[in-house]
N, C-alpha and C. Protein backbone atom coordinates (compact mmCIF):
# COMPACT_ATOMS: atom_id res chain seq x y z
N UNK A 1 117.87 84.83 88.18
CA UNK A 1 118.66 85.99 87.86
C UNK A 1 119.71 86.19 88.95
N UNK A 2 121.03 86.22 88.68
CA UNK A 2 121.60 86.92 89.67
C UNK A 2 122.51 88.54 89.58
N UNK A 3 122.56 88.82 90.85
CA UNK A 3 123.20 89.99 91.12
C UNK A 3 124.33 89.97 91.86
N UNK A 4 125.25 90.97 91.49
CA UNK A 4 126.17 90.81 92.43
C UNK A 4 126.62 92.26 93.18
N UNK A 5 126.74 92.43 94.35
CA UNK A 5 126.62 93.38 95.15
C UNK A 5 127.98 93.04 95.95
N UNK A 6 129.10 94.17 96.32
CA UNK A 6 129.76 94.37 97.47
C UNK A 6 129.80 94.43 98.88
N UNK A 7 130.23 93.51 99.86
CA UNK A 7 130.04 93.78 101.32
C UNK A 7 130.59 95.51 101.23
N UNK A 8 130.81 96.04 102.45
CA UNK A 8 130.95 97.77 102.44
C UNK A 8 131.29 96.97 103.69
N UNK A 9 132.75 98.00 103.95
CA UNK A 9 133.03 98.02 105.89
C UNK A 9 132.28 98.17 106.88
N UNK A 10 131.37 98.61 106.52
CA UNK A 10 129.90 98.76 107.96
C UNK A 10 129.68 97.97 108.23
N UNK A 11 129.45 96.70 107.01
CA UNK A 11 128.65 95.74 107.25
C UNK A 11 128.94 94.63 108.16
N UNK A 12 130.06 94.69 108.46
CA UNK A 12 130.87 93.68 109.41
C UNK A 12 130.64 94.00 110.80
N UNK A 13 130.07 93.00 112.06
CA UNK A 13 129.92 93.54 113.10
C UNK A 13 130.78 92.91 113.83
N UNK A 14 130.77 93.38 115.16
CA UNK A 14 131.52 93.43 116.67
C UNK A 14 131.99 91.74 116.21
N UNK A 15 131.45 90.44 115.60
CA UNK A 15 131.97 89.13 115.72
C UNK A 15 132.09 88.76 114.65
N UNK A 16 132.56 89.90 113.82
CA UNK A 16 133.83 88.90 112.15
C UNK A 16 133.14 88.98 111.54
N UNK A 17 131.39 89.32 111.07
CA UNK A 17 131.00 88.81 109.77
C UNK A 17 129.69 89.65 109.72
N UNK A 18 129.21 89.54 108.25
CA UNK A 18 127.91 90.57 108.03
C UNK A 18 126.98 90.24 109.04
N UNK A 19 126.59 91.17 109.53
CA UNK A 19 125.03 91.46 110.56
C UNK A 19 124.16 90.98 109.93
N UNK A 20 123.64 90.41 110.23
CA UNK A 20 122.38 90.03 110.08
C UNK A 20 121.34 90.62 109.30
N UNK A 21 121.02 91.85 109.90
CA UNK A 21 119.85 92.87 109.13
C UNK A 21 120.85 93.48 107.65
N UNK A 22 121.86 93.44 107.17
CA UNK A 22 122.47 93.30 106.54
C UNK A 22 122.13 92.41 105.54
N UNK A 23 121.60 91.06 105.22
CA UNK A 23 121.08 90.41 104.21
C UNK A 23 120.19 91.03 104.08
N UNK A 24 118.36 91.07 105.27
CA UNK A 24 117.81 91.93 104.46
C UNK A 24 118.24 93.08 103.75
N UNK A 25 119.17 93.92 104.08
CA UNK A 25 119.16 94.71 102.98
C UNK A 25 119.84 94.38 101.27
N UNK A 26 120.38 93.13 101.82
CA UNK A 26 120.94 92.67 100.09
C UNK A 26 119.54 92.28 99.53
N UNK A 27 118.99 91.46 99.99
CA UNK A 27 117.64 90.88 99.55
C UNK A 27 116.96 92.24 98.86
N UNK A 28 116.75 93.29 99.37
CA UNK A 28 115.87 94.07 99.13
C UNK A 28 116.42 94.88 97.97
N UNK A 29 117.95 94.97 98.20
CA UNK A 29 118.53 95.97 96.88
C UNK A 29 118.50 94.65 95.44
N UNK A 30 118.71 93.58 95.96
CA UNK A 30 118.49 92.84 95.06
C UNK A 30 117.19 92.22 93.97
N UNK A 31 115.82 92.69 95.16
CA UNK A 31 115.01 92.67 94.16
C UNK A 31 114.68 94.06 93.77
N UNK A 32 114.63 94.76 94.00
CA UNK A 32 114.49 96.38 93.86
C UNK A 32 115.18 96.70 92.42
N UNK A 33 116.62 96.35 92.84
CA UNK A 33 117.66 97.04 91.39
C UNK A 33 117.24 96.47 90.32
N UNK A 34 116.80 94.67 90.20
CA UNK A 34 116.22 94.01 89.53
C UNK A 34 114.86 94.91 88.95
N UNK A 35 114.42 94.73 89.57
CA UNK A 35 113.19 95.37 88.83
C UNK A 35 113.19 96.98 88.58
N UNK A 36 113.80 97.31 89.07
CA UNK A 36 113.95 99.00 87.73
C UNK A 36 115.02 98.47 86.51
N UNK A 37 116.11 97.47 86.73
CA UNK A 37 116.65 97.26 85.28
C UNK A 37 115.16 96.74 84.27
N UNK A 38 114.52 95.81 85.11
CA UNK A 38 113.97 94.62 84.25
C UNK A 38 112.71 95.06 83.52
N UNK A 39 112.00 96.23 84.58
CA UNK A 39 110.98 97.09 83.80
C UNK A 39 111.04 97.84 83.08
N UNK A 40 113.03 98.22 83.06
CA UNK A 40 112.52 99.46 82.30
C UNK A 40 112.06 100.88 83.17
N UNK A 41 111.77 101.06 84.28
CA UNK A 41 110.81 102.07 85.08
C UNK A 41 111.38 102.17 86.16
N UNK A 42 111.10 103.76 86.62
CA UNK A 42 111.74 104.07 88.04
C UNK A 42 110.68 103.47 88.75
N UNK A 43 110.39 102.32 89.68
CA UNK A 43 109.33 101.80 90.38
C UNK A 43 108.66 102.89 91.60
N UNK A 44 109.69 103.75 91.69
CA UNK A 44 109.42 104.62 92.98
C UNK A 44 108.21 105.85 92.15
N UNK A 45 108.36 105.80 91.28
CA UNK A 45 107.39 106.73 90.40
C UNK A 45 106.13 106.19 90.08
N UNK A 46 106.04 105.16 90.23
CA UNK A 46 104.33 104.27 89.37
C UNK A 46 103.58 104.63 90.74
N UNK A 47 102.33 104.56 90.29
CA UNK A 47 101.34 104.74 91.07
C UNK A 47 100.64 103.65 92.06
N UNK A 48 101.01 102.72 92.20
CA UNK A 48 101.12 101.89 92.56
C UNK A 48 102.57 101.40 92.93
N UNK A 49 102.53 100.92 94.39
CA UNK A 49 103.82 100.52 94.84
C UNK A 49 104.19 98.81 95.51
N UNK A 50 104.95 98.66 95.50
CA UNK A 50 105.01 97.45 96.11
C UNK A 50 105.47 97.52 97.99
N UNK A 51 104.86 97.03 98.31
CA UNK A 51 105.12 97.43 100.04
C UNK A 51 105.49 95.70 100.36
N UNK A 52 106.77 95.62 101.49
CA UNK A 52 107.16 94.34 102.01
C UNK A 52 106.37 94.52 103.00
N UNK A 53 105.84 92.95 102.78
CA UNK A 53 104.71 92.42 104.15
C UNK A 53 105.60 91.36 104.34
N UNK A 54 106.66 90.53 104.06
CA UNK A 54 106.99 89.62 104.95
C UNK A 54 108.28 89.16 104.67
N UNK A 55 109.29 89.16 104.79
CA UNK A 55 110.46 88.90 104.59
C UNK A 55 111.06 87.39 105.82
N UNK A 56 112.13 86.77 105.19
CA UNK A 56 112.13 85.57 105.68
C UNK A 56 113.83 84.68 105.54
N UNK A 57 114.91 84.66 106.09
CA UNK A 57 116.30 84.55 106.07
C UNK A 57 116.69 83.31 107.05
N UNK A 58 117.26 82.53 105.82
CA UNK A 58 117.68 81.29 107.01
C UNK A 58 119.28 81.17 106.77
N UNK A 59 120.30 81.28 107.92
CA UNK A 59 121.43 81.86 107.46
C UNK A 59 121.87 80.69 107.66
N UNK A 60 123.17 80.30 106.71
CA UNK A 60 123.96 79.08 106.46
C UNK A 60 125.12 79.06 106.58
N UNK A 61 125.75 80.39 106.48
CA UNK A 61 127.13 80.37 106.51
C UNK A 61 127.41 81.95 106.90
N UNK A 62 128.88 81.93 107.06
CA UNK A 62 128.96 83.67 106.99
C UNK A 62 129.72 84.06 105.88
N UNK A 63 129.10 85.56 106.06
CA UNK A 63 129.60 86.40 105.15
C UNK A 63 130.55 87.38 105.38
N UNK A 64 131.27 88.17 104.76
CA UNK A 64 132.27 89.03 105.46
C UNK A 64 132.95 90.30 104.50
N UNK A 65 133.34 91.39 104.89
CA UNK A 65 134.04 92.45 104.04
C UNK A 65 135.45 92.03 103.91
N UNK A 66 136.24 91.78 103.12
CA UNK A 66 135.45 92.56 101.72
C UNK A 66 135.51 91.18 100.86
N UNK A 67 133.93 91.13 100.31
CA UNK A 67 133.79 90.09 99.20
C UNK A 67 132.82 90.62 98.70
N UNK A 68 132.50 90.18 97.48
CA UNK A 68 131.46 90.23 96.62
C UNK A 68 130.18 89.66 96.97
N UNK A 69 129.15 89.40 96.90
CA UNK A 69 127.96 88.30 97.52
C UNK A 69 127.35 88.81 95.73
N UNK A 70 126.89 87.59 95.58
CA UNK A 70 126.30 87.27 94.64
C UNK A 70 124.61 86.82 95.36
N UNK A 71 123.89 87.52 94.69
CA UNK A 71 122.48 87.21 95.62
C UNK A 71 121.89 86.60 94.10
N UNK A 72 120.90 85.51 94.10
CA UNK A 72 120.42 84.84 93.17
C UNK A 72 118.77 84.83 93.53
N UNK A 73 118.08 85.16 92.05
CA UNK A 73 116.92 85.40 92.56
C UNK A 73 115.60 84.83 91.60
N UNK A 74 114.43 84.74 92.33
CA UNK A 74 113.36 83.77 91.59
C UNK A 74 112.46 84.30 91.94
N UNK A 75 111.19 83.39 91.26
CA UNK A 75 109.98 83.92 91.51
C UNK A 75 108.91 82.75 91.98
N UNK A 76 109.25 82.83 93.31
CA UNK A 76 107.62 81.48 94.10
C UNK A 76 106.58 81.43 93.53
N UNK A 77 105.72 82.82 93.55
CA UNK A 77 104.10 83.07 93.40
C UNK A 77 104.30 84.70 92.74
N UNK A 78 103.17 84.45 91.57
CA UNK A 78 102.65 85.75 91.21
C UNK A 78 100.93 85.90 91.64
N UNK A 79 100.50 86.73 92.57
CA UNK A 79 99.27 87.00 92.31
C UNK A 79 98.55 87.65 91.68
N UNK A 80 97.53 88.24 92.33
CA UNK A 80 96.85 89.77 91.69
C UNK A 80 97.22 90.59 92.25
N UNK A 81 97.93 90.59 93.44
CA UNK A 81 98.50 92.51 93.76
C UNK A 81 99.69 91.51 94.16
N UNK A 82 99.98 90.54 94.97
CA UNK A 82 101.61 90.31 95.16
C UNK A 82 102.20 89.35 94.99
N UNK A 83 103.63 89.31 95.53
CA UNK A 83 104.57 88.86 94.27
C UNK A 83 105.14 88.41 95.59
N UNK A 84 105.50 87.00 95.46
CA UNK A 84 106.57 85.87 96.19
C UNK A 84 108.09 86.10 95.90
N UNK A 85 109.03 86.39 96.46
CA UNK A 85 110.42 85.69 95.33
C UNK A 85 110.94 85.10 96.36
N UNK A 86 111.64 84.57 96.12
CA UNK A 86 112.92 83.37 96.60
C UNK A 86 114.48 83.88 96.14
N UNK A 87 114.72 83.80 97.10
CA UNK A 87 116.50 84.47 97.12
C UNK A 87 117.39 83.69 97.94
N UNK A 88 118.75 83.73 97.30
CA UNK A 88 119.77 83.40 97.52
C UNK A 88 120.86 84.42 98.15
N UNK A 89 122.17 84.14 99.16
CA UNK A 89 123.15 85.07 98.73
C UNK A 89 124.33 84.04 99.04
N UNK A 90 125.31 84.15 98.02
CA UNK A 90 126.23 83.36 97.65
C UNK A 90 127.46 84.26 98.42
N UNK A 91 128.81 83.38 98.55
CA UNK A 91 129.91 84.28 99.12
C UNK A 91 130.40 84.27 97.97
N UNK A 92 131.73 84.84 97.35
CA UNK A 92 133.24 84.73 96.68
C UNK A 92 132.84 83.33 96.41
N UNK A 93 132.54 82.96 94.70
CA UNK A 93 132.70 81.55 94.23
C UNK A 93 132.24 80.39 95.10
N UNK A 94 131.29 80.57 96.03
CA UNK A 94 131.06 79.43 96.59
C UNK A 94 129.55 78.77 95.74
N UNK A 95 129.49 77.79 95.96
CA UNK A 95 128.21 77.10 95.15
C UNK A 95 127.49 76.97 96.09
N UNK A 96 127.45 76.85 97.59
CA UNK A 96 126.65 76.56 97.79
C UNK A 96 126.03 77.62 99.07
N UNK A 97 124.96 78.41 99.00
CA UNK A 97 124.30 79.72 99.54
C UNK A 97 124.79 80.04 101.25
N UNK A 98 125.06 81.17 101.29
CA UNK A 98 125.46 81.65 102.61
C UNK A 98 124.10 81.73 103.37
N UNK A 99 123.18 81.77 102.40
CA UNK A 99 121.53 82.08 103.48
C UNK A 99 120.71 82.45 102.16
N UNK A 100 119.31 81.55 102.47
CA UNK A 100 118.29 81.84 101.63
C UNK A 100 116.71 82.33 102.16
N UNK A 101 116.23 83.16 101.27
CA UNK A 101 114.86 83.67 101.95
C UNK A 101 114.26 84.27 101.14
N UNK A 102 112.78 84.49 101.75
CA UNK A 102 111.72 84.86 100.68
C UNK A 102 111.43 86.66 100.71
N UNK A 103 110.87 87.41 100.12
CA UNK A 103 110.56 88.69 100.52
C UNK A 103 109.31 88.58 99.19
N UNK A 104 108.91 89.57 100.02
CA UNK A 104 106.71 89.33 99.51
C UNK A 104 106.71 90.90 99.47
N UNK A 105 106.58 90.80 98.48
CA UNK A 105 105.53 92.53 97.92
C UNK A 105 104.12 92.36 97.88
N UNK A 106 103.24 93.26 97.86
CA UNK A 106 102.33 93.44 97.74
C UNK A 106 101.88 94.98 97.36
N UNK A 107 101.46 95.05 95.90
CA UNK A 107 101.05 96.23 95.45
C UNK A 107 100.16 97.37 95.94
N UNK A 108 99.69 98.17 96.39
CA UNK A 108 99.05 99.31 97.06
C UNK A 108 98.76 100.30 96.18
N UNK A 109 98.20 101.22 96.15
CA UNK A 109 98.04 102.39 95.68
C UNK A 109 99.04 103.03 96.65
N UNK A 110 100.02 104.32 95.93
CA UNK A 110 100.66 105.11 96.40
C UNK A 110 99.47 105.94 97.78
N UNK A 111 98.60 106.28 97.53
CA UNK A 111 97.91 107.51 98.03
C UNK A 111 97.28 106.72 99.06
N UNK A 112 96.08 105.74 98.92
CA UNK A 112 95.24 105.27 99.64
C UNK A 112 95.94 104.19 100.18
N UNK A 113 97.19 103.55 100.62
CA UNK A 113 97.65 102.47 100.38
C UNK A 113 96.49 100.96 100.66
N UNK A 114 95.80 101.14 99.93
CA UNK A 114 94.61 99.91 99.64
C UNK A 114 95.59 98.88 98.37
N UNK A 115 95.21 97.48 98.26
CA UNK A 115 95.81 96.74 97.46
C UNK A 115 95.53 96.73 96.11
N UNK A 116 96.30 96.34 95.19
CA UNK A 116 95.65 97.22 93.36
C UNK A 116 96.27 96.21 92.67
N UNK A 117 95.85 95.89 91.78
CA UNK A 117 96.87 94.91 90.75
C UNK A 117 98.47 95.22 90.64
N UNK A 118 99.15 93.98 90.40
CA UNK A 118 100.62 94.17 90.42
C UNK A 118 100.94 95.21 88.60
N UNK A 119 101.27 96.72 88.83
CA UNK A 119 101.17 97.05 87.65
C UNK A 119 101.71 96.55 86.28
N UNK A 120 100.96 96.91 85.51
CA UNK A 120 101.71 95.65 84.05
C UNK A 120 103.25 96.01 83.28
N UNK A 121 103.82 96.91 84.02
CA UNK A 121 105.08 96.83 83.30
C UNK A 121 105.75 95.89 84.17
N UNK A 122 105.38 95.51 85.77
CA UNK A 122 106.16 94.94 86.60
C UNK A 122 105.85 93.51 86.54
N UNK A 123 104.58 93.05 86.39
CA UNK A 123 103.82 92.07 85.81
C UNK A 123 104.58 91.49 84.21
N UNK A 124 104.63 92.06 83.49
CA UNK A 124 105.96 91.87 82.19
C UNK A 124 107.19 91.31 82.88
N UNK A 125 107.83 92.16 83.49
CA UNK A 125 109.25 92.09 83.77
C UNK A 125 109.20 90.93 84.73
N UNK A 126 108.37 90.32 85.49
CA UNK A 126 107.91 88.91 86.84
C UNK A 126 108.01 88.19 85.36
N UNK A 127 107.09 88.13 84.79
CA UNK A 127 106.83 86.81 83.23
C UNK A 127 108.44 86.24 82.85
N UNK A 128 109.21 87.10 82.80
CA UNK A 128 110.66 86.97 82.01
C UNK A 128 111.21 86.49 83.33
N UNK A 129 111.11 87.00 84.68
CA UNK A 129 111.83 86.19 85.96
C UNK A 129 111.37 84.46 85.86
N UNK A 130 109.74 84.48 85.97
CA UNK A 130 109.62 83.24 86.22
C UNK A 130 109.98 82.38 84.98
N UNK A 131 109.86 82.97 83.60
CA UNK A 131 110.28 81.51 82.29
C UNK A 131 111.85 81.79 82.62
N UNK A 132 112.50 82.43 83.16
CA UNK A 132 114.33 82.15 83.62
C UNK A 132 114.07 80.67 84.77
N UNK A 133 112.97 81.01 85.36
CA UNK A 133 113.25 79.98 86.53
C UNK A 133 112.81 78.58 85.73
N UNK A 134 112.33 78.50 84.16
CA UNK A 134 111.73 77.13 83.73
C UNK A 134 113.30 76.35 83.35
């Protein structure tokens, strides 16, 4: 699946090009926005949440304001409470990735944050990510 998201003037630091902690945040709006289109559901409302335990960015090129980044996205591993993906972020028409990395959810209960099955509308909406990735 991909997305496409705007650099913003912030994002550019003191040496010409997006910061760093800056992808994570594409990564994260990128699987996030994904999955409230793809479920259907405000995710911030289910009772069960997905919490990042591990995020992971290997940078290849730079990025810079003002362009578009196209972030491209998959699915590694589905478990019983969490969820692998694999991401991309592309510059302005380039084919080949400015930086790729993984970010790992893992489902919780809102309240107790103990681990709970990945809930089944989000579990649906992963099924349709991974047969895109066949």
């Amino acid at each position: 699946m991909l997305r496409a998201m705007p650099t913003r003037w912030s994002d550019d630091d003191t040496y010409g090009h997006v910061n760093n902690v800056v992808h994570y945040q594409l990564f994260d709006t990128a699987v996030n926005g994904w999955l409230i289109e793809a479920s259907g559901t405000d995710i911030r409302a289910l009772p069960a949440i997905g919490l990042v335990v591990e995020t992971q960015c290997r940078y290849l090129a730079e990025l810079r304001f003002p362009e578009v980044v196209t972030a491209g996205l998959g699915l590694e591993r589905l478990g019983n409470s969490s969820v692998v993906y694999r991401l991309a972020l592309f510059s302005d028409g380039r084919v080949e990735p400015a930086a790729v990395g993984r970010f790992v959810h893992v489902y919780v209960d809102r309240q107790t944050r103990r681990p709970v099955p990945v809930p089944d509308r989000i579990r649906a909406a992963l099924a349709r990510l991974e047969s895109a990735d066949d």
